[in-house]
Protein backbone atom coordinates (compact mmCIF):
# COMPACT_ATOMS: atom_id res chain seq x y z
CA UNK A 1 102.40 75.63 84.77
CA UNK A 2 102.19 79.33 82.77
CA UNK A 3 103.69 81.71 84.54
CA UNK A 4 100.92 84.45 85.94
CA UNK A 5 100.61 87.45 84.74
CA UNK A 6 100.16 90.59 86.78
CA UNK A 7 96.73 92.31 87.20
CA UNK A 8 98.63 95.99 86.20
CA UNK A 9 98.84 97.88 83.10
CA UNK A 10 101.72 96.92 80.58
CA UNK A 11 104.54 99.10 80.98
CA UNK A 12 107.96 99.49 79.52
CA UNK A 13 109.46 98.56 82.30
CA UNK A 14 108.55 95.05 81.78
CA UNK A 15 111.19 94.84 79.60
CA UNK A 16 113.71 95.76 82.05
CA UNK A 17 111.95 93.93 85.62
CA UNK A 18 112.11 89.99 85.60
CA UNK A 19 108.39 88.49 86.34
CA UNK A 20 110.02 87.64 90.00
CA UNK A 21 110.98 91.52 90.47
CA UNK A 22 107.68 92.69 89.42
CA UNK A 23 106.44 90.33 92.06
CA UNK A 24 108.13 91.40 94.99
CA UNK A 25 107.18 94.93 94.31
CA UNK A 26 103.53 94.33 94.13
CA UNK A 27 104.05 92.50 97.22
CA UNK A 28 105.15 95.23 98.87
CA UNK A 29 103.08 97.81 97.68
CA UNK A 30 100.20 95.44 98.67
CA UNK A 31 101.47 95.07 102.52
CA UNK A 32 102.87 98.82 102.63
CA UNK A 33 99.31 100.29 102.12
CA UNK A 34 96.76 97.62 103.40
CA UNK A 35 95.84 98.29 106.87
CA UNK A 36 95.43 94.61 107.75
CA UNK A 37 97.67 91.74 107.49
CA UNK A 38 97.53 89.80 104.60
CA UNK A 39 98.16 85.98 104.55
CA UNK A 40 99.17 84.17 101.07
CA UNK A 41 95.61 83.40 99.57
CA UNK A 42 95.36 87.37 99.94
CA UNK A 43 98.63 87.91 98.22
CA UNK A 44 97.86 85.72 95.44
CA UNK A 45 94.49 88.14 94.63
CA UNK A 46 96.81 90.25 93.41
CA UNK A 47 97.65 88.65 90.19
CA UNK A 48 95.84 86.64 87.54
CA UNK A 49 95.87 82.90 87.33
CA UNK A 50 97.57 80.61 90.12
CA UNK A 51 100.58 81.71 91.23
CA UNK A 52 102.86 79.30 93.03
CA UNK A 53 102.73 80.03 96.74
CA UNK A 54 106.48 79.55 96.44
CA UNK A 55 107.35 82.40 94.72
CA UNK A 56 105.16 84.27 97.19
CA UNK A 57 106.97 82.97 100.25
CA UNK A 58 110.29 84.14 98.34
CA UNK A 59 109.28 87.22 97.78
CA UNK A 60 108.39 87.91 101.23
CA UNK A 61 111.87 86.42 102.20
CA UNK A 62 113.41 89.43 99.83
CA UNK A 63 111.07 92.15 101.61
CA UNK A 64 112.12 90.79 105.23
CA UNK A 65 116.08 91.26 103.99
CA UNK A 66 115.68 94.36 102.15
CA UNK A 67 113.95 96.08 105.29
CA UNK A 68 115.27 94.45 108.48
CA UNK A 69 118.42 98.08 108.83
CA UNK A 70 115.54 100.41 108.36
CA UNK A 71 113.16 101.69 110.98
CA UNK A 72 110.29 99.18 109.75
CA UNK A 73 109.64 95.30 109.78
CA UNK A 74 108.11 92.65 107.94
CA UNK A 75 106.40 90.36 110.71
CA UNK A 76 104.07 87.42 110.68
CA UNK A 77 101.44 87.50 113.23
CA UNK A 78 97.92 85.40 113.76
CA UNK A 79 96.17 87.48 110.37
CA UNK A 80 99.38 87.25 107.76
CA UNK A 81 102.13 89.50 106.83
CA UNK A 82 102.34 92.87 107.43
CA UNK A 83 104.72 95.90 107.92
CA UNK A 84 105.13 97.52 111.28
CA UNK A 85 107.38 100.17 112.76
CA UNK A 86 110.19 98.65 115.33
CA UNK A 87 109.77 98.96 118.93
CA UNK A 88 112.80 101.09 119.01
CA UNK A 89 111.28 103.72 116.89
CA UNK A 90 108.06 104.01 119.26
CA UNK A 91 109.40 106.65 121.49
CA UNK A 92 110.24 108.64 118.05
CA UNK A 93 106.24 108.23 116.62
CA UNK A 94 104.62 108.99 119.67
CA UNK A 95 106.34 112.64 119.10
CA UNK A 96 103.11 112.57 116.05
CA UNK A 97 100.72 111.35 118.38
CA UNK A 98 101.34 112.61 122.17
CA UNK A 99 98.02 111.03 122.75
CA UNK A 100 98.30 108.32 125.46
CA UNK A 101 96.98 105.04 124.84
CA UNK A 102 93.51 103.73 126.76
CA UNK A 103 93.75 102.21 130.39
CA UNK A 104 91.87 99.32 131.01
CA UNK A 105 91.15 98.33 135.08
CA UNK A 106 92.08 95.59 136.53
CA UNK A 107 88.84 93.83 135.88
CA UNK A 108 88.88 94.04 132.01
CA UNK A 109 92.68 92.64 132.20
CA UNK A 110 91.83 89.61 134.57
CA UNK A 111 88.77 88.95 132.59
CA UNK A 112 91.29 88.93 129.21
CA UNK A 113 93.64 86.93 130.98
CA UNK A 114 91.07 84.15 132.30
CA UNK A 115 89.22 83.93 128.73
CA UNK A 116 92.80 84.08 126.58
CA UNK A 117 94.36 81.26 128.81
CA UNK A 118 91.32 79.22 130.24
CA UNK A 119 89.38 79.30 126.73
CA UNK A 120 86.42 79.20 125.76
CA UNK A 121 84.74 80.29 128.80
CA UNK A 122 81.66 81.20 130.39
CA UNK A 123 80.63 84.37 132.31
CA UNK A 124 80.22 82.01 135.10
CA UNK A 125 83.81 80.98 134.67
CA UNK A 126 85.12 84.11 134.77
CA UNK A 127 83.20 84.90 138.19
CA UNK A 128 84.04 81.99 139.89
CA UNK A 129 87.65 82.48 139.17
CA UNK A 130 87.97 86.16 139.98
CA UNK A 131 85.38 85.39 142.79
CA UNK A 132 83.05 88.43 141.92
CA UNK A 133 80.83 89.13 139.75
CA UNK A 134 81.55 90.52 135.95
CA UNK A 135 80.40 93.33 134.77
CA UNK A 136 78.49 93.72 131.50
CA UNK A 137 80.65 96.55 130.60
CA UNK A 138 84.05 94.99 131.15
CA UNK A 139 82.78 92.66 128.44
CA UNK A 140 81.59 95.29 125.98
CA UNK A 141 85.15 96.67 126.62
CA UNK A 142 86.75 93.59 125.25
CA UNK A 143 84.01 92.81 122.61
CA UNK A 144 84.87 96.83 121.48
CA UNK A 145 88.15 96.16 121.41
CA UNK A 146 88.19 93.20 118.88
CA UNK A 147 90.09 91.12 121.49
CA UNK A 148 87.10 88.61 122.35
CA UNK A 149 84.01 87.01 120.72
CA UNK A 150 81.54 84.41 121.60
CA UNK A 151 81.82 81.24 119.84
CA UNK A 152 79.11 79.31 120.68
CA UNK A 153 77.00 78.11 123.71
CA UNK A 154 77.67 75.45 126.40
CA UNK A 155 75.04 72.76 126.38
CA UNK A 156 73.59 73.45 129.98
CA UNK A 157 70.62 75.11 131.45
CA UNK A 158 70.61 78.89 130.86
CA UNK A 159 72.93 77.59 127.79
CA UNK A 160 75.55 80.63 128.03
CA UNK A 161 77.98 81.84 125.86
CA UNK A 162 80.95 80.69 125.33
CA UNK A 163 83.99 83.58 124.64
CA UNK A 164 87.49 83.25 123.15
CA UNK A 165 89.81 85.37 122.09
CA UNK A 166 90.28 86.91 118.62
CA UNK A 167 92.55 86.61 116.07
CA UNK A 168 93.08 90.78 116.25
CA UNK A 169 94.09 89.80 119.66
CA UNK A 170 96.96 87.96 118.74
CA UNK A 171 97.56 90.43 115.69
CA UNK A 172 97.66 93.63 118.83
CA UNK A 173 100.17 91.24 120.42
CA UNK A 174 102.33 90.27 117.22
CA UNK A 175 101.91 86.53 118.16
CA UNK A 176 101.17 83.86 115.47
CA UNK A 177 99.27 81.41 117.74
CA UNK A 178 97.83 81.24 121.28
CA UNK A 179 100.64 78.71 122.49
CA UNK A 180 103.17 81.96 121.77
CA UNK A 181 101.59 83.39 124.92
CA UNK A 182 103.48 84.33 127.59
CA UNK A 183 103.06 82.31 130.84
CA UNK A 184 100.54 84.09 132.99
CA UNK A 185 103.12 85.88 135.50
CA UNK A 186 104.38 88.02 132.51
CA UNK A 187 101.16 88.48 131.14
CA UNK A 188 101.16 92.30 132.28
CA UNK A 189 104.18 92.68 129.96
CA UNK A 190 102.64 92.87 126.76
CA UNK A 191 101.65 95.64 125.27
CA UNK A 192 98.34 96.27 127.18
CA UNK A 193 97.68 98.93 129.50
CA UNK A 194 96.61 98.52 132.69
CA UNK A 195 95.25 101.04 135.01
CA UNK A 196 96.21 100.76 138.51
CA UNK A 197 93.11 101.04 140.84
CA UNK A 198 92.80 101.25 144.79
CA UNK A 199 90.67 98.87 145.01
CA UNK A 200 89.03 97.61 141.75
CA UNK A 201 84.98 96.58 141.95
CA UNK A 202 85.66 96.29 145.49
CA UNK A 203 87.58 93.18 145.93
CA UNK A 204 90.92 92.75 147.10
CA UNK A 205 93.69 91.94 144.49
CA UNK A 206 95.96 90.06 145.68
CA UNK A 207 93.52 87.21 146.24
CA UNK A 208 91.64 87.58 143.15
CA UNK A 209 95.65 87.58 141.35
CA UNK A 210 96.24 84.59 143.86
CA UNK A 211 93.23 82.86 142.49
CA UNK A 212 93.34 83.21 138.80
CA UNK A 213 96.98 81.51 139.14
CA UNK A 214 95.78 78.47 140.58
CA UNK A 215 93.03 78.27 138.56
CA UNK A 216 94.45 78.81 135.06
C-alpha cells in the first residue's frame, strides 16, 4: 500500500517532517479547532487516498502523551476524539464565563434518568414510573438539549413514541457507551444540574425517587 499523501500545500518543510510527523500535526490541528468529536473515518477525510487506521490510532497515542502535563486532554467519548480542558482547570475558565450553567427541575432529571436507564421508553413509561403525569415541556427540554430523541414507535394502539438517549448525551457526560453509566444512586453526580424544588409538579419526592429505583 502507497503511502497517502496529505490534502495541504507542498512546503519545504516536507523535507525536514517525516510523513508520520506531518500526520500527527494535522491530527491535531483537526481535533484542536473542530467543535465536535471526530472518530477515525473523520480523521482519515483529512488526507488523500486510504490511510491505515493504524497510523491514525498512533498518532492519537502521541497527542494523548504530548498533552496529558498541560491544562488540556485528549479523551474518547460516544462521538470520537476530541480535546477538552481538565476538570481541575474549570474553576480557572469559569473566571471567562461567570455565567452559571441552566437548572433543570426535578422532573426533567427523573424523566432523563428513567429514559437513559430504562430505554427506549414511552411517555406512558415514564408516567407510570414517576406516578404523574409528564409534561410536554420537560420533553422539549430534553429534545432542546440534544440529550433525547425518538427512535421509533411501539406497535400498540395509540402507537407512541419510543425515546432514547443521544449520543451528545454521552458526549456532555464524557462516556463512550451507555454501560459506562453510573448506577442510578450516583446518577445526580454527573455533570447535570439539578434545581432543587419544594415540591416539584406537586408530587412528593421521596416516593417518586423511591419508585424509579425499584422500577429501573
Amino acid at each position: 500500500m502507497s503511502t497517502p499523501a496529505i490534502l495541504t500545500e507542498p512546503v519545504e518543510a516536507n523535507l525536514v517532517l517525516s510523513l508520520n510527523d506531518q500526520i500527527v500535526r494535522v491530527v491535531e490541528a483537526a481535533l484542536l479547532t473542530t467543535s465536535e468529536p471526530l472518530i477515525i473515518n473523520d480523521l482519515k477525510k483529512l488526507f488523500e487516498g486510504d490511510i491505515d487506521k493504524k497510523i491514525l490510532q498512533e498518532s492519537l497515542t502521541i497527542l494523548d502523551k504530548k498533552w496529558r502535563d498541560s491544562g488540556i486532554e485528549l479523551v474518547s467519548v460516544a462521538g470520537g476524539w476530541r480535546f477538552q480542558s481538565k476538570p481541575e482547570m474549570q474553576i480557572f475558565l469559569d473566571r471567562l464565563s461567570p455565567q452559571r450553567p441552566p437548572r433543570y427541575s426535578r422532573a426533567v432529571m427523573e424523566t432523563l434518568a428513567i429514559i437513559a436507564y430504562r430505554q427506549p421508553v414511552t411517555r406512558g413509561d415514564i408516567e407510570e414510573i414517576r406516578g404523574v403525569a409528564v409534561s410536554t415541556q420537560v420533553i422539549k427540554t430534553l429534545e432542546s438539549r440534544g440529550w433525547i430523541e425518538t427512535i421509533g414507535q411501539r406497535e400498540i394502539p395509540g402507537k407512541p413514541y419510543l425515546y432514547a438517549t443521544t449520543r451528545h448525551f454521552l458526549d456532555d457526560l464524557n462516556l463512550q457507551s451507555l454501560e459506562q453509566l453510573p448506577s442510578l444512586e450516583n446518577f445526580n453526580s454527573l455533570n447535570i444540574s439539578a434545581e432543587e424544588k419544594p415540591n416539584d409538579q406537586g408530587i412528593d419526592q421521596e416516593s417518586s425517587k423511591s419508585a424509579i429505583h425499584e422500577s429501573i
